[in-house]
C-alpha atoms as a PDB file:
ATOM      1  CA  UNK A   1      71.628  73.395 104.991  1.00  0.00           C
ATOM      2  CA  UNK A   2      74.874  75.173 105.095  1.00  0.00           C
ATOM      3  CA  UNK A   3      75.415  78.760 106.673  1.00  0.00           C
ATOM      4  CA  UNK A   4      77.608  81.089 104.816  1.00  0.00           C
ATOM      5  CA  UNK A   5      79.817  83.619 106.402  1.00  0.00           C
ATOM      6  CA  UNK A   6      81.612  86.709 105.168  1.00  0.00           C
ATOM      7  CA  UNK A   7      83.314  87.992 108.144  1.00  0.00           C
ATOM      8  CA  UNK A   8      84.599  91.356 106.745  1.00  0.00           C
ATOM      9  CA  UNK A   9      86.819  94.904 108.295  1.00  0.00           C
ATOM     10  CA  UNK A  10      83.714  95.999 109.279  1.00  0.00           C
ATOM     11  CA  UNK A  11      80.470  94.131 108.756  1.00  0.00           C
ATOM     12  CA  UNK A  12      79.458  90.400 108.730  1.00  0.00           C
ATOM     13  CA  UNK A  13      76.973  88.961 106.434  1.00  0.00           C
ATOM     14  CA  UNK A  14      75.191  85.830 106.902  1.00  0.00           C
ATOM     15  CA  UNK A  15      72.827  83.687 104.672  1.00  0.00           C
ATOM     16  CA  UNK A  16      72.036  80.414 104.698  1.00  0.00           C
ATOM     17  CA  UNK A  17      71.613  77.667 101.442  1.00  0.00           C
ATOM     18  CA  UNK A  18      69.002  74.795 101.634  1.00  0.00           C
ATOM     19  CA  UNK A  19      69.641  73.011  98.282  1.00  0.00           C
ATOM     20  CA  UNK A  20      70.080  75.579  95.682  1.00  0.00           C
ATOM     21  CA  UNK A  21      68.174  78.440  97.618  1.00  0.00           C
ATOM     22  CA  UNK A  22      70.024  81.108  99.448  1.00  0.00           C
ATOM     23  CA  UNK A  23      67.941  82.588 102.581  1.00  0.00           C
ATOM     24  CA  UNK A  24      69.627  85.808 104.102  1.00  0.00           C
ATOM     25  CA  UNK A  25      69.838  86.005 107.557  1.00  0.00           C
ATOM     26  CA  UNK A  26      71.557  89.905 107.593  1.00  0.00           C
ATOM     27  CA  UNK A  27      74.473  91.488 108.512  1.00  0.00           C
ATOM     28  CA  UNK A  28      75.827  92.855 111.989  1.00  0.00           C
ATOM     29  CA  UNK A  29      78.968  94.387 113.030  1.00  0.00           C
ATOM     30  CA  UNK A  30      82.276  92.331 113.173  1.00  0.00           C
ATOM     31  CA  UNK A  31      82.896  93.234 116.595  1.00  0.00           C
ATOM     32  CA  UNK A  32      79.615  92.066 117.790  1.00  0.00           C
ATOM     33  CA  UNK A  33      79.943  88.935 115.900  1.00  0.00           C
ATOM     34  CA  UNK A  34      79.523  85.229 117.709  1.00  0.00           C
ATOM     35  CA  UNK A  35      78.995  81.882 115.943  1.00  0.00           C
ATOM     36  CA  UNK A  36      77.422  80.567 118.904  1.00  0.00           C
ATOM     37  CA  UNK A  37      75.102  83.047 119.198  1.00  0.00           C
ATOM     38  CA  UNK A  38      73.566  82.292 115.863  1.00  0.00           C
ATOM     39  CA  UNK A  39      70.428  80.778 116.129  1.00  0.00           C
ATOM     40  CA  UNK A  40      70.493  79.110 112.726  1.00  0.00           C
ATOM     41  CA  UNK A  41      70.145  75.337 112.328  1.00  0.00           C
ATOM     42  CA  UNK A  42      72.856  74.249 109.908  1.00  0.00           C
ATOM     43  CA  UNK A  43      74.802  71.178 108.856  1.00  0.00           C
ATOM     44  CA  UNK A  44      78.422  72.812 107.951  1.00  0.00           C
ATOM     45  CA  UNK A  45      79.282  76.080 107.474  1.00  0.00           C
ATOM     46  CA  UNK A  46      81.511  77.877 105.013  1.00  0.00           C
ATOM     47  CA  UNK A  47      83.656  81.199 106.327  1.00  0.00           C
ATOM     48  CA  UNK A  48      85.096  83.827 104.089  1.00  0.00           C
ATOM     49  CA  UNK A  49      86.813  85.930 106.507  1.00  0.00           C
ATOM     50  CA  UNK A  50      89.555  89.092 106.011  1.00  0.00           C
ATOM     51  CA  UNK A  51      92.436  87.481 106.657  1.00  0.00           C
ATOM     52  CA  UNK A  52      95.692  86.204 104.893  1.00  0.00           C
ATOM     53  CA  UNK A  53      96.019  82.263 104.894  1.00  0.00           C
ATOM     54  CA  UNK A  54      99.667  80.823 103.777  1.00  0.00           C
ATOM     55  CA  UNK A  55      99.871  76.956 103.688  1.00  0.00           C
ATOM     56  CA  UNK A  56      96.065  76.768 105.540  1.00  0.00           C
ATOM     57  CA  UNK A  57      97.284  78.791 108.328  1.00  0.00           C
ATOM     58  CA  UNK A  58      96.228  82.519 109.415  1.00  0.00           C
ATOM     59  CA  UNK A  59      99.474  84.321 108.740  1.00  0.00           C
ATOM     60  CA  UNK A  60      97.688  88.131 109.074  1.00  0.00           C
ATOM     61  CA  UNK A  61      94.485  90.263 109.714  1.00  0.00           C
ATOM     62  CA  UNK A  62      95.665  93.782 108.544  1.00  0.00           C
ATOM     63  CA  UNK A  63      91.619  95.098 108.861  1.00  0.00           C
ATOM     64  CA  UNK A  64      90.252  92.528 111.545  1.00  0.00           C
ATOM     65  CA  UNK A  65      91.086  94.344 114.962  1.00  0.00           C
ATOM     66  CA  UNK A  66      90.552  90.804 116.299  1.00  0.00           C
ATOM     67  CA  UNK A  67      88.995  87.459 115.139  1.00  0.00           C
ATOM     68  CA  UNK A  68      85.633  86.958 116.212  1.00  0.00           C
ATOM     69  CA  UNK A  69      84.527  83.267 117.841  1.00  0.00           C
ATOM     70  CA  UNK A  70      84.307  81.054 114.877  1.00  0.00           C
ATOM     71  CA  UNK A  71      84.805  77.514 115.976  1.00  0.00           C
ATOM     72  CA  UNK A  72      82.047  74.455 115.699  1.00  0.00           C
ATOM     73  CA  UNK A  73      81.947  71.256 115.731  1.00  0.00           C
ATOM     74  CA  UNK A  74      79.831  71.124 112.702  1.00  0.00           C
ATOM     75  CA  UNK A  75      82.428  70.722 108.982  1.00  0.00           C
ATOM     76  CA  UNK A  76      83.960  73.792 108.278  1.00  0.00           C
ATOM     77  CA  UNK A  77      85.656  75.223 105.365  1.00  0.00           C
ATOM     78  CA  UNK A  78      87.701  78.731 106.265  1.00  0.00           C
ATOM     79  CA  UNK A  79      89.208  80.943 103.385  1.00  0.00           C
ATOM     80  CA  UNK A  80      89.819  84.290 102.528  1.00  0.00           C
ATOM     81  CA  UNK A  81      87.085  86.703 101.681  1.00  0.00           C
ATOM     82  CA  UNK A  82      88.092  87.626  98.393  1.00  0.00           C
ATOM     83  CA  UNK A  83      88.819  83.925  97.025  1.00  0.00           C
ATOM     84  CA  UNK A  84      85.458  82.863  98.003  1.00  0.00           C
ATOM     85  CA  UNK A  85      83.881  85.914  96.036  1.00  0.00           C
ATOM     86  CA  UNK A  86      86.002  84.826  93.238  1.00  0.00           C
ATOM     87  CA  UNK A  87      84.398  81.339  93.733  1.00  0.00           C
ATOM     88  CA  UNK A  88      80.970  82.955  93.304  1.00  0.00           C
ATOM     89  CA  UNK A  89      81.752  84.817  90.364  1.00  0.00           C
ATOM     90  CA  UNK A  90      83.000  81.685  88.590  1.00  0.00           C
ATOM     91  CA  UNK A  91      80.225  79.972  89.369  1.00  0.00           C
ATOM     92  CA  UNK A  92      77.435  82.862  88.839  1.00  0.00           C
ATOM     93  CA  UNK A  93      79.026  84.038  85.082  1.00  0.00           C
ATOM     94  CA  UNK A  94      79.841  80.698  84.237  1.00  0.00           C
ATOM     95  CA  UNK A  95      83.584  81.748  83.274  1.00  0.00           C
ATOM     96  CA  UNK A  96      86.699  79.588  84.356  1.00  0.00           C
ATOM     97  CA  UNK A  97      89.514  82.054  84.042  1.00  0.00           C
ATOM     98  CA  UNK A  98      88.121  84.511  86.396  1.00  0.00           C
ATOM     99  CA  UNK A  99      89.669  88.095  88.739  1.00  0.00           C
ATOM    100  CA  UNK A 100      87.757  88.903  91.018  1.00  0.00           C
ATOM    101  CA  UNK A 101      87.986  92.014  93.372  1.00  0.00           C
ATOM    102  CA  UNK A 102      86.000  93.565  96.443  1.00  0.00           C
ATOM    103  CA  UNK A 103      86.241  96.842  97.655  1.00  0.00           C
ATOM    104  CA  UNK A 104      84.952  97.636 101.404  1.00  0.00           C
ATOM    105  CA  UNK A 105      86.823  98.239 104.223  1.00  0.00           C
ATOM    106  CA  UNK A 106      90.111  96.935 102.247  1.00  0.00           C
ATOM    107  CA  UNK A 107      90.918  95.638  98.921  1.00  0.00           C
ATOM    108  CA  UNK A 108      90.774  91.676  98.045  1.00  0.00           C
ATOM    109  CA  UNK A 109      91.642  89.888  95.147  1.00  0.00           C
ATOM    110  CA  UNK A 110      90.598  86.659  94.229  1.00  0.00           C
ATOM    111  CA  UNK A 111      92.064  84.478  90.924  1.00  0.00           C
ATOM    112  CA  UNK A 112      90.029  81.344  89.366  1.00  0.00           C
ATOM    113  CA  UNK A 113      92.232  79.718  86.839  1.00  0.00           C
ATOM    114  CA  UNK A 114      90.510  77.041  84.853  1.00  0.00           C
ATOM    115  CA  UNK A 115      87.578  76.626  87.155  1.00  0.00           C
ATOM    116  CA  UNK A 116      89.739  76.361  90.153  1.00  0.00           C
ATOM    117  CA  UNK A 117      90.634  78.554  92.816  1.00  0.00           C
ATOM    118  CA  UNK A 118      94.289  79.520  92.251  1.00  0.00           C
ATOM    119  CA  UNK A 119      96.009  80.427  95.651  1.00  0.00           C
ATOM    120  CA  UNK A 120      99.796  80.016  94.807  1.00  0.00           C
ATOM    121  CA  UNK A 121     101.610  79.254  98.717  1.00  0.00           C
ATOM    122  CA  UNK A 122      98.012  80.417  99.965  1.00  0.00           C
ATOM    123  CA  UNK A 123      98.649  84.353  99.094  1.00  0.00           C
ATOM    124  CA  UNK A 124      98.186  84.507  95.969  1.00  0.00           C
ATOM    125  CA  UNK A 125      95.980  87.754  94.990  1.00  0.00           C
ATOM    126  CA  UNK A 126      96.720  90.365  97.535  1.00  0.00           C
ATOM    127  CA  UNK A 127      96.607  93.197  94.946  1.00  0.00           C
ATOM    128  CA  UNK A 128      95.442  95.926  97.378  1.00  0.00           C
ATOM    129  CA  UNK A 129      99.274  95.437  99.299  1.00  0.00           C
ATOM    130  CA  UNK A 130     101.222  96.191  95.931  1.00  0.00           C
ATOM    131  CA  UNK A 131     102.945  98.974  96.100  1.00  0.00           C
ATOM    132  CA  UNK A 132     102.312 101.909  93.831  1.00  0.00           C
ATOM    133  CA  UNK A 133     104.140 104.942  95.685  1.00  0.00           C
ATOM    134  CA  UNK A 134     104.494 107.502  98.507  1.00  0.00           C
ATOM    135  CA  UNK A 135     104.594 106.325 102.242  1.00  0.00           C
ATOM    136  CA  UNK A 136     101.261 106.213 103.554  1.00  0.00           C
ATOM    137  CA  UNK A 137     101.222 103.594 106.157  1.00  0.00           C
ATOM    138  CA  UNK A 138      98.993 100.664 105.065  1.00  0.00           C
ATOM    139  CA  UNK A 139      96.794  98.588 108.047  1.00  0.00           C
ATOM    140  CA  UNK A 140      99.391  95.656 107.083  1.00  0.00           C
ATOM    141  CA  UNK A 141     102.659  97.465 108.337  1.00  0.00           C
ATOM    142  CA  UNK A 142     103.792  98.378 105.071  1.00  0.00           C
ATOM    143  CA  UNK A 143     104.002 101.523 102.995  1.00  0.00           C
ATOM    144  CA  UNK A 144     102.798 103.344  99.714  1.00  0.00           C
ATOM    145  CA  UNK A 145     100.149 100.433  99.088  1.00  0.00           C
ATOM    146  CA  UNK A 146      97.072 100.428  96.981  1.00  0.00           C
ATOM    147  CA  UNK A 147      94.920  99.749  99.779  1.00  0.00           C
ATOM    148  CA  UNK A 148      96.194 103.085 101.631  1.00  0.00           C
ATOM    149  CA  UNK A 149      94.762 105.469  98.520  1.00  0.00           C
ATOM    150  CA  UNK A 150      91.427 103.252  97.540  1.00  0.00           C
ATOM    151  CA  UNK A 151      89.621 101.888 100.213  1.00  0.00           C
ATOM    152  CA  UNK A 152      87.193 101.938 102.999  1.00  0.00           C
ATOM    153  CA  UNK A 153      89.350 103.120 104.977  1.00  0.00           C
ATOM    154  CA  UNK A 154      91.788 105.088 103.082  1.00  0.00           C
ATOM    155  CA  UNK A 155      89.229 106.992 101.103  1.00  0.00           C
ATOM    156  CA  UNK A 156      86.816 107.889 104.139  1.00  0.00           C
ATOM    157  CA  UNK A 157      83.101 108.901 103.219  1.00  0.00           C
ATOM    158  CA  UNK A 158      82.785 106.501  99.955  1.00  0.00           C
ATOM    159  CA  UNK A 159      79.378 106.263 100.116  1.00  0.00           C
ATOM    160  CA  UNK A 160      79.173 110.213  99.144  1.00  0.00           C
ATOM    161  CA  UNK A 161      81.836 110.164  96.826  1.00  0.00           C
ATOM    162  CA  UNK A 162      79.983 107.331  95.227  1.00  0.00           C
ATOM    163  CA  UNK A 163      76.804 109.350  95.335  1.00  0.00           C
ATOM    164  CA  UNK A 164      78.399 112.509  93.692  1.00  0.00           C
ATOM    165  CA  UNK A 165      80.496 110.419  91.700  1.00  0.00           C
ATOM    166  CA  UNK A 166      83.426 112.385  92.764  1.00  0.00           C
ATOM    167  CA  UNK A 167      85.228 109.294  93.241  1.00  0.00           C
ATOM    168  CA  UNK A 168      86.397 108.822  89.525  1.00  0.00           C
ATOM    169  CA  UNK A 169      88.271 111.832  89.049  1.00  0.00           C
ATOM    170  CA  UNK A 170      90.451 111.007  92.029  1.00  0.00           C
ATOM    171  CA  UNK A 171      93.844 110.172  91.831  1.00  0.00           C
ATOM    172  CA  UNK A 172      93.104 107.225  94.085  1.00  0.00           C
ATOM    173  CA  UNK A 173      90.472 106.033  91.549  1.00  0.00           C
ATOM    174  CA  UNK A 174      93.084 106.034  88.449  1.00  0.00           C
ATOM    175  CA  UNK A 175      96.105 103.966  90.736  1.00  0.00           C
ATOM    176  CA  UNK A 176      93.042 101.435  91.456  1.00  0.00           C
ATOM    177  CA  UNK A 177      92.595 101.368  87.392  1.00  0.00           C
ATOM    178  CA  UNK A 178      96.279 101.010  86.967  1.00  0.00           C
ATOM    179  CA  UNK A 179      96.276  98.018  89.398  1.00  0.00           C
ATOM    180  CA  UNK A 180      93.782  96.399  87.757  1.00  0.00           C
ATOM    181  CA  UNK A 181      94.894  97.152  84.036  1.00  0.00           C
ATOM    182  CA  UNK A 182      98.680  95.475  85.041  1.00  0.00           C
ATOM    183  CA  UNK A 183      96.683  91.988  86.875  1.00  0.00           C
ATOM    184  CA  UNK A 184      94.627  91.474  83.623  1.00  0.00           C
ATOM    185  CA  UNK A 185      98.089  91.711  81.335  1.00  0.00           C
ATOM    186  CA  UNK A 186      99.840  89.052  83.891  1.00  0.00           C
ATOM    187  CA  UNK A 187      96.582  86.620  84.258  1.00  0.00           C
ATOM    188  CA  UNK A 188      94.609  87.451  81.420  1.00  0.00           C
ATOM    189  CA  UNK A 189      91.347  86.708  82.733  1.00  0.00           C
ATOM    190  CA  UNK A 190      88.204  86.197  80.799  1.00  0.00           C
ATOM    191  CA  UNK A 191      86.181  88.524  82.983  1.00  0.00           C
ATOM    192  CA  UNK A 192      86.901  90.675  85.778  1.00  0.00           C
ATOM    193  CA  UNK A 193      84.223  91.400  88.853  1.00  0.00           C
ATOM    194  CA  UNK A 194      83.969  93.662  91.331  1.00  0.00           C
ATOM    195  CA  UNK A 195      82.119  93.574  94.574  1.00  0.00           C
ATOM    196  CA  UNK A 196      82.094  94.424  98.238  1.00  0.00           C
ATOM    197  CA  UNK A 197      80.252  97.605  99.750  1.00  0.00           C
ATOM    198  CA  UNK A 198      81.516  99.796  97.346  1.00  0.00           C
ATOM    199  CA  UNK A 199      82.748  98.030  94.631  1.00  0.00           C
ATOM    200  CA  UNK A 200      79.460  96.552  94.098  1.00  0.00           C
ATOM    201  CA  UNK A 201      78.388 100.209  93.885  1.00  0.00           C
ATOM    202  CA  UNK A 202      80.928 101.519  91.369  1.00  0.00           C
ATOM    203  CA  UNK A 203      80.269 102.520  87.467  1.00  0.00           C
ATOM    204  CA  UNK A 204      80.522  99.380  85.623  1.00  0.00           C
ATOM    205  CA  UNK A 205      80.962 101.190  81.959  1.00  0.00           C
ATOM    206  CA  UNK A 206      83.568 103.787  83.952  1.00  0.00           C
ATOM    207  CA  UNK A 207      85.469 100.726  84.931  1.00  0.00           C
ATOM    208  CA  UNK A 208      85.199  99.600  81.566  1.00  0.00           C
ATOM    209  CA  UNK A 209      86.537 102.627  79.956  1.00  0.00           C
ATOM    210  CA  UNK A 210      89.312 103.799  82.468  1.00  0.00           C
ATOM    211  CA  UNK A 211      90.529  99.970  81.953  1.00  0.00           C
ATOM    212  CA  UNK A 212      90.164  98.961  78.626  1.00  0.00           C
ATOM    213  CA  UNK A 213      92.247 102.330  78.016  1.00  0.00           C
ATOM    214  CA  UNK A 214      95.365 101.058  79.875  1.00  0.00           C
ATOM    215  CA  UNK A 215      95.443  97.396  77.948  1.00  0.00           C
ATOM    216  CA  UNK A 216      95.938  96.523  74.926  1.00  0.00           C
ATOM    217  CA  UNK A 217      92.613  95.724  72.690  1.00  0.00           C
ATOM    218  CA  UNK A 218      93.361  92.282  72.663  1.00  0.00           C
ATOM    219  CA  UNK A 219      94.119  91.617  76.190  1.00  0.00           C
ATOM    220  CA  UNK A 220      90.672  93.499  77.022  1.00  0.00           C
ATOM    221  CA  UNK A 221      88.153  90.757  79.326  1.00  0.00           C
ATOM    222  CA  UNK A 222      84.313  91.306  80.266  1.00  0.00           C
ATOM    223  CA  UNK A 223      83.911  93.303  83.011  1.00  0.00           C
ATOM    224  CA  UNK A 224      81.448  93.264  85.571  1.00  0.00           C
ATOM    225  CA  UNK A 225      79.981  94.765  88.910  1.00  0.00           C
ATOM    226  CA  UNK A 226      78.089  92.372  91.203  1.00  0.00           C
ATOM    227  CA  UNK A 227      75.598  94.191  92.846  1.00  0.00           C
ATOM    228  CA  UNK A 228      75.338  91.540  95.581  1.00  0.00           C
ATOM    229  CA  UNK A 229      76.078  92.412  99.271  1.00  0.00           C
ATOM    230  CA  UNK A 230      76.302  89.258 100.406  1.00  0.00           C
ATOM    231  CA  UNK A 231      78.140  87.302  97.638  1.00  0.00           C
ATOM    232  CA  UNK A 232      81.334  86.578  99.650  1.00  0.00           C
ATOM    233  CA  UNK A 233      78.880  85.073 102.426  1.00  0.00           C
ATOM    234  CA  UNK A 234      77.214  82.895  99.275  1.00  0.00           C
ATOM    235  CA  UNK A 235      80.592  81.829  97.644  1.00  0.00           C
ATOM    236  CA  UNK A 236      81.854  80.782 101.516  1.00  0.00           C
ATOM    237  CA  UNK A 237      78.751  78.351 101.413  1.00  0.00           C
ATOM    238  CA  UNK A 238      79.085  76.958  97.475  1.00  0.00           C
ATOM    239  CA  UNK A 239      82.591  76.381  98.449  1.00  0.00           C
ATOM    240  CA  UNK A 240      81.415  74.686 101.888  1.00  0.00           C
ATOM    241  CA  UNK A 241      79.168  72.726  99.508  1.00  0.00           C
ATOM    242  CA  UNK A 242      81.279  71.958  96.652  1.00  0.00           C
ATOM    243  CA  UNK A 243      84.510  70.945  99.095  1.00  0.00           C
ATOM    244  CA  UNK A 244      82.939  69.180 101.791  1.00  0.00           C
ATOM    245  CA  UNK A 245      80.852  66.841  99.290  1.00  0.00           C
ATOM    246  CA  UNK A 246      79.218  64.305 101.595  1.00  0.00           C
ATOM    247  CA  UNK A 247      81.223  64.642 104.735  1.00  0.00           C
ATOM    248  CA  UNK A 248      77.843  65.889 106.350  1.00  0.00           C
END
């Protein structure tokens, strides 16, 4: 029985796996979020949360106005968002050199290199704080980032622009495919994913296209949209599972 957690910018989802069934519990708002309020029986608990972790220690929450009560004495595994949606798509395509990125409130980036979580001094994948120009102020303190043109935030009604599918002939929308198009040449993964609130919602063959133009043919991986709200909160608890072993 272990409770999963994705404790995102905005929203948190929560589910729940007993064996190798996931129950979902929902999703409230971050700032209304309490781990002692949950009335969930559980024997550990895996958090994916929005913030940076360098060396296993919370370094910065650029989309988090604070951290909401996550302690228990129960085992506990706490990672980035985006890594443990990268776990999930490793283990749900079956792929072991895997990029992974969610779009919602921000932009996270997760890297799976042979089956293994690949976090370099802990930072390791923070693609949506790359700079690619101008001076828009990103929620991190920084400047011209990719997270300050394509983003919950930064683009402001997404879910229309998804509807109309006005979002792909944005400017915003072709630096996001730029982004991507330069991580595949440097990793060369055998699939890329794409999740969150809205990039579980986006075009896979657009993505596909507007990609695959900016790489060469043989660099060119699988590409693929997981239409799964809650597989950061799923990955949190396979990686709860998977790490923890038989501590509980």
């Amino acid at each position: 029985m272990i409770l999963g957690l994705d404790i995102g910018g905005t929203n948190t989802d929560i589910v729940l796996l007993d064996k190798n069934e996931f129950k979902i519990f929902g999703t409230i708002k971050t700032k209304d979020f309490d781990l002692r309020e949950l009335e969930i029986d559980y024997e550990a608990v895996g958090i994916g949360i929005a913030v940076w972790f360098k060396r296993g220690k919370m370094v910065l929450a650029p989309n988090l106005e604070k951290i909401p009560f996550i302690e228990t004495e129960k085992p506990k595994i706490l990672e980035n968002d985006a890594k443990c949606f990268a776990y999930f798509s490793a283990n749900t395509t079956g792929k072991k050199n895997v990029l992974a990125l969610t779009i919602g409130t921000g932009i996270g980036t997760g890297i799976v290199i042979k089956g293994e979580l690949y976090k370099g001094d802990g930072l390791a994948g923070e693609m949506g704080h790359t700079f690619v120009g101008g001076r828009r102020k990103c929620k991190c303190g920084g400047y011209g980032h990719l997270e300050c043109y394509f983003s919950g935030w930064a683009i402001g009604d997404a879910k229309s622009r998804l509807e109309d599918r006005s979002i792909y002939g944005t400017r915003s929308f072709k630096l996001f495919c730029k982004s991507v198009a330069a991580a595949i040449m440097l990793l060369n993964p055998e699939i890329v994913t794409f999740g969150g609130r809205i990039g579980g919602r986006l075009d896979e063959l657009i993505l596909k296209k507007e990609i695959s133009n900016l790489v060469p043919k043989v660099f060119e991986p699988e590409f693929r949209v997981i239409r799964d709200d809650f597989a950061v909160a799923k990955g949190a608890a396979m990686l709860a599972r998977d790490v923890l072993g038989k501590r509980f």
